[in-house]
Protein backbone atom coordinates (compact mmCIF):
# COMPACT_ATOMS: atom_id res chain seq x y z
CA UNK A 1 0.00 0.00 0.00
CA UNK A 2 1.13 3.52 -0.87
CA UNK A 3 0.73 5.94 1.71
CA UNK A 4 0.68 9.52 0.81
CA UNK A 5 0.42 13.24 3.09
CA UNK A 6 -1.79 15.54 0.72
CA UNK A 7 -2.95 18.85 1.11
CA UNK A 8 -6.20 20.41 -0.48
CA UNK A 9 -5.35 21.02 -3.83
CA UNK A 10 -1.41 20.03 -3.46
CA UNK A 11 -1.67 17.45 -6.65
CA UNK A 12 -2.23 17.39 -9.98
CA UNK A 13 -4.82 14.55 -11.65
CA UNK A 14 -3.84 12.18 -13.57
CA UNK A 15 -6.09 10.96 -16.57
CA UNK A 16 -8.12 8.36 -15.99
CA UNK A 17 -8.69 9.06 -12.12
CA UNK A 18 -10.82 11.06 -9.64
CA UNK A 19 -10.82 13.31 -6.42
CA UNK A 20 -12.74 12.82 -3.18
CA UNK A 21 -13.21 16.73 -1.67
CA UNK A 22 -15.48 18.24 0.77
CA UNK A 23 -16.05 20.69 3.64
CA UNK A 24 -15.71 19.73 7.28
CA UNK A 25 -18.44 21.65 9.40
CA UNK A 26 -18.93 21.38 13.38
CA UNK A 27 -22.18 20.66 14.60
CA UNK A 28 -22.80 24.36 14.56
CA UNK A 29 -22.27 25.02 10.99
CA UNK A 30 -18.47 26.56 11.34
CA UNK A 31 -15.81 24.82 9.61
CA UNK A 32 -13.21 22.39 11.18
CA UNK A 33 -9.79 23.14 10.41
CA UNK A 34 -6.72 20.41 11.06
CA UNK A 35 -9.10 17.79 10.71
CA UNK A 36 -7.39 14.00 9.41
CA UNK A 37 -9.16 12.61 6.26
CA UNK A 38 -7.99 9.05 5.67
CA UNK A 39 -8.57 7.69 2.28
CA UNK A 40 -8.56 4.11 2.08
CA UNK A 41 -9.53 2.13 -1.23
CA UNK A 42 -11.10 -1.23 0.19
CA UNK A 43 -9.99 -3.47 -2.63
CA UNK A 44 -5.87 -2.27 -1.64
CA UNK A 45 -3.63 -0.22 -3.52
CA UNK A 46 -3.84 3.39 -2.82
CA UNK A 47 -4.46 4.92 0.60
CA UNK A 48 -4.27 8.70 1.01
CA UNK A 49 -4.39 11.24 4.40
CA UNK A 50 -5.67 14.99 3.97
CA UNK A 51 -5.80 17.25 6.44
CA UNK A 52 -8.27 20.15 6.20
CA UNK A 53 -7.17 23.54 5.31
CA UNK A 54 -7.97 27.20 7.42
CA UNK A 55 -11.73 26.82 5.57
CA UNK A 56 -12.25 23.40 6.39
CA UNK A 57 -11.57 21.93 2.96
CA UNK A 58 -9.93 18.61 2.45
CA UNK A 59 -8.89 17.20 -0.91
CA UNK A 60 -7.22 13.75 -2.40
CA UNK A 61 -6.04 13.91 -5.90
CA UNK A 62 -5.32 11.12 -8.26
CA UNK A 63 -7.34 8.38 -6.92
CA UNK A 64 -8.31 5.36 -9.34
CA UNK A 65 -11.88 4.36 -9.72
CA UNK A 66 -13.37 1.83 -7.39
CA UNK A 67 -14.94 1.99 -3.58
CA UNK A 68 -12.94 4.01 -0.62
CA UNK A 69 -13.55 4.07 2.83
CA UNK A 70 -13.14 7.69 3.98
CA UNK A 71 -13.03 8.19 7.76
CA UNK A 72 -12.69 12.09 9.30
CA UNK A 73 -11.42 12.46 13.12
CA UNK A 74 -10.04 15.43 14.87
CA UNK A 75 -9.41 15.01 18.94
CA UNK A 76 -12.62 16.45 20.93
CA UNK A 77 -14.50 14.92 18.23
CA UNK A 78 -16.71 11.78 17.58
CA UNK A 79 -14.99 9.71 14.56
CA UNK A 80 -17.42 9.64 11.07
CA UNK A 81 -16.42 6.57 8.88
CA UNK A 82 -18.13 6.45 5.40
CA UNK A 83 -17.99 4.22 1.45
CA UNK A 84 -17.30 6.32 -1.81
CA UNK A 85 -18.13 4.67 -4.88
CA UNK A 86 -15.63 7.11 -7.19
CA UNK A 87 -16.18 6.73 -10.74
CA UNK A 88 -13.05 7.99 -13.53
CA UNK A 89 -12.35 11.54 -13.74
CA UNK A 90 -14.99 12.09 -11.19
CA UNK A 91 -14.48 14.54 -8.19
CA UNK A 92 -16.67 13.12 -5.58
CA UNK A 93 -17.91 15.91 -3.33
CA UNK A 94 -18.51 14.37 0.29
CA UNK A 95 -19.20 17.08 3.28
CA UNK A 96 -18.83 16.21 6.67
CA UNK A 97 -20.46 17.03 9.69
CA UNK A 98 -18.29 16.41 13.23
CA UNK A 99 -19.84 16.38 16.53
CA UNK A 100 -18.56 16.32 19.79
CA UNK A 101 -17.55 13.63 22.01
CA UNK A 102 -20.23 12.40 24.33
CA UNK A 103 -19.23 14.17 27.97
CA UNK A 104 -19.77 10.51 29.15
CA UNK A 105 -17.07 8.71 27.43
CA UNK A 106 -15.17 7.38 30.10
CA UNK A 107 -12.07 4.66 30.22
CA UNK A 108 -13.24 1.42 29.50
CA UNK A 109 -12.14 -2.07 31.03
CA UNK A 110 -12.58 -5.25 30.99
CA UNK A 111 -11.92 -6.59 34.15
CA UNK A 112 -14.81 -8.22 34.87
CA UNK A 113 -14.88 -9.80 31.24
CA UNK A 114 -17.05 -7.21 29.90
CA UNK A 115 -16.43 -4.07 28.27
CA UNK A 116 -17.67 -1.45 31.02
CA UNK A 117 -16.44 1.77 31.97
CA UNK A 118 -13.86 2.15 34.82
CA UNK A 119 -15.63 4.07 37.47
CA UNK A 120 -18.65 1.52 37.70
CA UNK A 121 -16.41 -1.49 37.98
CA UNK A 122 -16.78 -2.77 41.88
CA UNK A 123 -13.13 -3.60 42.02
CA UNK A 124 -10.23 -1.91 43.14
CA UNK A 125 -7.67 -1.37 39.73
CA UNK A 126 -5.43 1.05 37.89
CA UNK A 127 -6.10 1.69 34.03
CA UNK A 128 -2.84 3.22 32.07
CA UNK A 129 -3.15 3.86 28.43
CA UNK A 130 -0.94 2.84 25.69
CA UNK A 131 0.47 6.54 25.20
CA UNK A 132 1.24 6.94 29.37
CA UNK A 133 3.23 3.61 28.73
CA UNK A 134 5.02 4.45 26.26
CA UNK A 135 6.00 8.24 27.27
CA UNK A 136 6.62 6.31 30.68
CA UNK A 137 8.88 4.04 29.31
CA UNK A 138 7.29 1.28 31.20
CA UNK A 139 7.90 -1.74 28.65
CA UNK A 140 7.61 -4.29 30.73
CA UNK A 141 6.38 -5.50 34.18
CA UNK A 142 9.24 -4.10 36.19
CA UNK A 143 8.36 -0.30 34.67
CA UNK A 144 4.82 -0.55 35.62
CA UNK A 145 5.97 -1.04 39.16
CA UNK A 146 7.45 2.74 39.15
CA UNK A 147 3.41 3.80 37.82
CA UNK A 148 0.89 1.86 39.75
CA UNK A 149 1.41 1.54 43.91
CA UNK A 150 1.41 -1.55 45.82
CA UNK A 151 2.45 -3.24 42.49
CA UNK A 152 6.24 -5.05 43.22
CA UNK A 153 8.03 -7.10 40.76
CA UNK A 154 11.28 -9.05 41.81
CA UNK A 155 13.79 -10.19 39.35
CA UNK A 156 17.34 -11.88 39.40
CA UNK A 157 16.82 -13.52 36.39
CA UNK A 158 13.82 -14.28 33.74
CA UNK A 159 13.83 -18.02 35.62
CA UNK A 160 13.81 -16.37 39.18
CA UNK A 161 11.07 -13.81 38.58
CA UNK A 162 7.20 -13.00 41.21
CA UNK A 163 4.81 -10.32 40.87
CA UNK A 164 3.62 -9.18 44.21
CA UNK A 165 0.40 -6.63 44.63
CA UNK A 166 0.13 -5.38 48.23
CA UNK A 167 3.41 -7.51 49.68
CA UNK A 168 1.28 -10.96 48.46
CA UNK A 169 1.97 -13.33 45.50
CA UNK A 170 4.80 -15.66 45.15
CA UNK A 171 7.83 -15.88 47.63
CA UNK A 172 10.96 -14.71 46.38
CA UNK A 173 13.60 -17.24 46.52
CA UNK A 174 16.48 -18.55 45.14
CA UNK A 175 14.36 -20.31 42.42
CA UNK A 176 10.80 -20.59 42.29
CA UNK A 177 9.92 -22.47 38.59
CA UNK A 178 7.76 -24.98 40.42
CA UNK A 179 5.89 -22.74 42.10
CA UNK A 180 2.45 -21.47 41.31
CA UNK A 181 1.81 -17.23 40.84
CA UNK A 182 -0.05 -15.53 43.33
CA UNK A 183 -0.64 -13.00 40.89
CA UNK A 184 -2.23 -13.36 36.96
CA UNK A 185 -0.83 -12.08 33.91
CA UNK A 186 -2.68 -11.87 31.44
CA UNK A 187 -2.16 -10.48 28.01
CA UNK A 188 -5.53 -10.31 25.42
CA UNK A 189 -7.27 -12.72 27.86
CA UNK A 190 -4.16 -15.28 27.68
CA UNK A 191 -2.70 -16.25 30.39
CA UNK A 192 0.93 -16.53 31.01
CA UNK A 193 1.72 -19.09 33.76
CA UNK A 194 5.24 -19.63 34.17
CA UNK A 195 7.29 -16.86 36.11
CA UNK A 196 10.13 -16.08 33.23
CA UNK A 197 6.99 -14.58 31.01
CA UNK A 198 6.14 -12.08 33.26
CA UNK A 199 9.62 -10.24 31.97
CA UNK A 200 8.44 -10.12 28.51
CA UNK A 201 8.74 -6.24 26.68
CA UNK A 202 5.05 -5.35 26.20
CA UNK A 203 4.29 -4.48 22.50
CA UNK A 204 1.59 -2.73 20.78
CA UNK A 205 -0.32 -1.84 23.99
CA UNK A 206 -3.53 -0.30 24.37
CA UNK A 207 -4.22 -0.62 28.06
CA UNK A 208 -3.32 -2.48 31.18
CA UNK A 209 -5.12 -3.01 33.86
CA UNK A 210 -4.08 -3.90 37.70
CA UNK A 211 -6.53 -5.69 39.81
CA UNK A 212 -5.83 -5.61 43.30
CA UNK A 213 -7.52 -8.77 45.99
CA UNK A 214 -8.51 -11.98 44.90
CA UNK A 215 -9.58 -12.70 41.35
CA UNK A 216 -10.62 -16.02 41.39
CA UNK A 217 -14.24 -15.94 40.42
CA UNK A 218 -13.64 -14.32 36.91
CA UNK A 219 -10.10 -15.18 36.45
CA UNK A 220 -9.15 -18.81 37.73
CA UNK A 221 -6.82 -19.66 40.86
CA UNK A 222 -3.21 -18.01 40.75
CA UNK A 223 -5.16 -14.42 41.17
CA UNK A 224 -4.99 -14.62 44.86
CA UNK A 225 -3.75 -11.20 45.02
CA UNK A 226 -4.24 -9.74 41.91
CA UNK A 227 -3.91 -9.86 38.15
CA UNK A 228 -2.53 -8.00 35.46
CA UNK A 229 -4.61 -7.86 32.37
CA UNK A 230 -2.89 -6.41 29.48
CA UNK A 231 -4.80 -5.18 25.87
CA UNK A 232 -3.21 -4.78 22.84
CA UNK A 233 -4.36 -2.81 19.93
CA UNK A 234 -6.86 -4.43 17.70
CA UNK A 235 -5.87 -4.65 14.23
CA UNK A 236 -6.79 -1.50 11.67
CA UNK A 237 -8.21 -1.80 7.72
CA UNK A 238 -6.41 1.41 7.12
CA UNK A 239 -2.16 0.42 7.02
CA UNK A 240 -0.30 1.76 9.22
CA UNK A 241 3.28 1.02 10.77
CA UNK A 242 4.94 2.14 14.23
CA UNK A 243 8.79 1.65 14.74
CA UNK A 244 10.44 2.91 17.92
CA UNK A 245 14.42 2.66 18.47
CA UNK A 246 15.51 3.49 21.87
CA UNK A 247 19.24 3.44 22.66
CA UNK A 248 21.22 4.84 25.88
CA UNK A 249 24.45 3.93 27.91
CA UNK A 250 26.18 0.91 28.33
CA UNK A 251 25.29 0.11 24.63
CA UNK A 252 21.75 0.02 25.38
CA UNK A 253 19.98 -0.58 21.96
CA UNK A 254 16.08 -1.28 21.61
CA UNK A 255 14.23 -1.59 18.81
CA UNK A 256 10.54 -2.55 18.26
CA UNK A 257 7.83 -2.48 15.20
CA UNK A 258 4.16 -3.02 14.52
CA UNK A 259 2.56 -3.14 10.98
CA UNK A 260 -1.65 -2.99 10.85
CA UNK A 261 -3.70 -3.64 7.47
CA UNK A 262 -6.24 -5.58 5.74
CA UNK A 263 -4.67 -9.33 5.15
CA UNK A 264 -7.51 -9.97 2.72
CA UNK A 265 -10.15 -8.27 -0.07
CA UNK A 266 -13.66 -8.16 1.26
C-alpha cells in the first residue's frame, strides 16, 4: 500500500482518475480546520491522508476508480467513517459534519470480562493507556511497578522472577519455577503461567489493567492477590506502521515495530 500526506489542492490529476473533496463543518455550521481525512480504497492499492485547510476543505487527488472508505477524526470529536463509490475523472464531493464527544465517554475495562467503563467497575484497579506507557517508558512488568502503587516485581533472572500486589503473591527465593503465581498475567485474555513470562517487553499496547484482591471468580486460581490484564491494539483496515528505536548507555539498543492492514479483499 502507498501511503501519501496531501494537502487540499497540493496534486495534480492524472487521466483516468478522480478526487474525493469536501467541507468539514462542526455541529454548529463553522468549519473544522486540522481535521485527518484518511482515504482508504477497500480493494488495496492506494491509501491517502488529507488534512483540512484554514476553511475546512480537504482534498485527495489522483485516486483510481473503485470503492474508498473515507473516515474524518479530529481530537474532541466523535470519529465519522463512510464508502465512496468514485467513478473515472470524477471529483466526488462528500461534506462532513463532526460532533462532539459524548461528555460521558469514560475509560473502559474489561476486568470483569465485559467491556464497562472504569468508574462503575466494583473492584479496586489502575487503568494506564498505551500513550502513558510508552511516554513512561514502562515496557515491561518491572516499569509498571514505578506507575501503579502496591504493584512489586522481583527479578534476578527471567527463571527467578514473582509479581507481588500489596506484599502478596509468590515468595521470592532462590528459584521458584515450580511454584504457582499468586498473581495473573494476562495479556488479550491469555494467560501466562510460568514466572520467566512475566519479563516479557510489552508491545503494541492499548491498556493495562491492575486488579488488586482476589480474582478467582472471573479469572481462575493463581489471582490470589491480583492480576494483570494487558490489551493490545486491535488490528486497523487502514495500514499503518509504528517503529520505535531506543538506545542509551552501556550500549543500550532497543528496537521494536508493529505493521496494521487488511490481510484480505472483502
Amino acid at each position: 500500500m502507498v501511503l501519501v500526506a496531501l494537502l487540499p489542492g497540493g496534486a495534480v490529476a492524472q487521466p483516468g482518475t478522480g478526487a474525493i473533496a469536501g467541507v468539514i463543518h462542526d455541529s454548529s455550521g463553522a468549519t473544522v480546520p486540522g481535521a485527518t481525512v484518511s482515504v482508504a480504497n477497500e480493494d488495496g492499492g492506494v491509501g491517502v491522508v488529507s488534512v483540512s485547510s484554514d476553511v475546512g476543505a480537504y482534498r485527495a487527488d489522483s485516486l483510481p476508480p473503485g470503492r474508498y472508505r473515507l473516515e474524518a477524526s479530529l481530537d474532541g470529536f466523535e470519529t465519522v467513517v463512510r464508502q465512496v463509490a468514485l467513478a473515472a475523472a470524477e471529483t466526488a464531493i462528500n461534506d462532513i459534519t463532526l460532533t462532539p464527544a459524548r461528555l460521558t465517554e469514560g475509560v473502559v475495562v474489561t476486568a470483569r470480562r465485559v467491556e464497562e467503563e472504569a468508574q462503575t467497575v466494583p473492584i479496586p484497579l489502575s487503568v494506564l493507556s498505551g500513550n502513558l506507557v510508552n511516554d513512561a517508558g514502562a515496557f515491561n512488568v518491572n516499569r509498571l511497578k514505578e506507575l501503579i502503587p502496591t504493584v512489586q516485581f522481583y527479578s534476578t533472572n527471567p527463571r527467578n522472577s514473582a509479581i507481588n500486589i500489596r506484599g502478596l503473591g509468590a515468595p521470592f527465593g532462590l528459584t521458584n519455577d515450580g511454584l504457582e503465581p499468586g498473581v495473573g498475567l494476562y495479556i488479550d485474555g491469555v494467560f501466562y503461567a510460568r514466572p520467566a513470562s512475566a519479563t516479557l517487553d510489552f508491545l503494541d499496547v492499548e491498556q493495562i489493567e491492575v486488579l488488586r484482591g482476589p480474582q478467582g471468580t472471573l479469572f481462575g486460581k493463581n489471582t490470589t492477590a491480583g492480576a494483570i490484564n494487558v490489551t493490545t491494539k486491535k488490528p486497523s483496515f487502514t495500514s499503518g506502521t509504528e517503529l520505535e528505536v531506543d538506545y542509551g548507555s552501556f550500549q543500550f539498543l532497543q528496537v521494536k515495530a508493529s505493521v496494521t492492514g487488511p490481510l484480505a479483499r472483502h
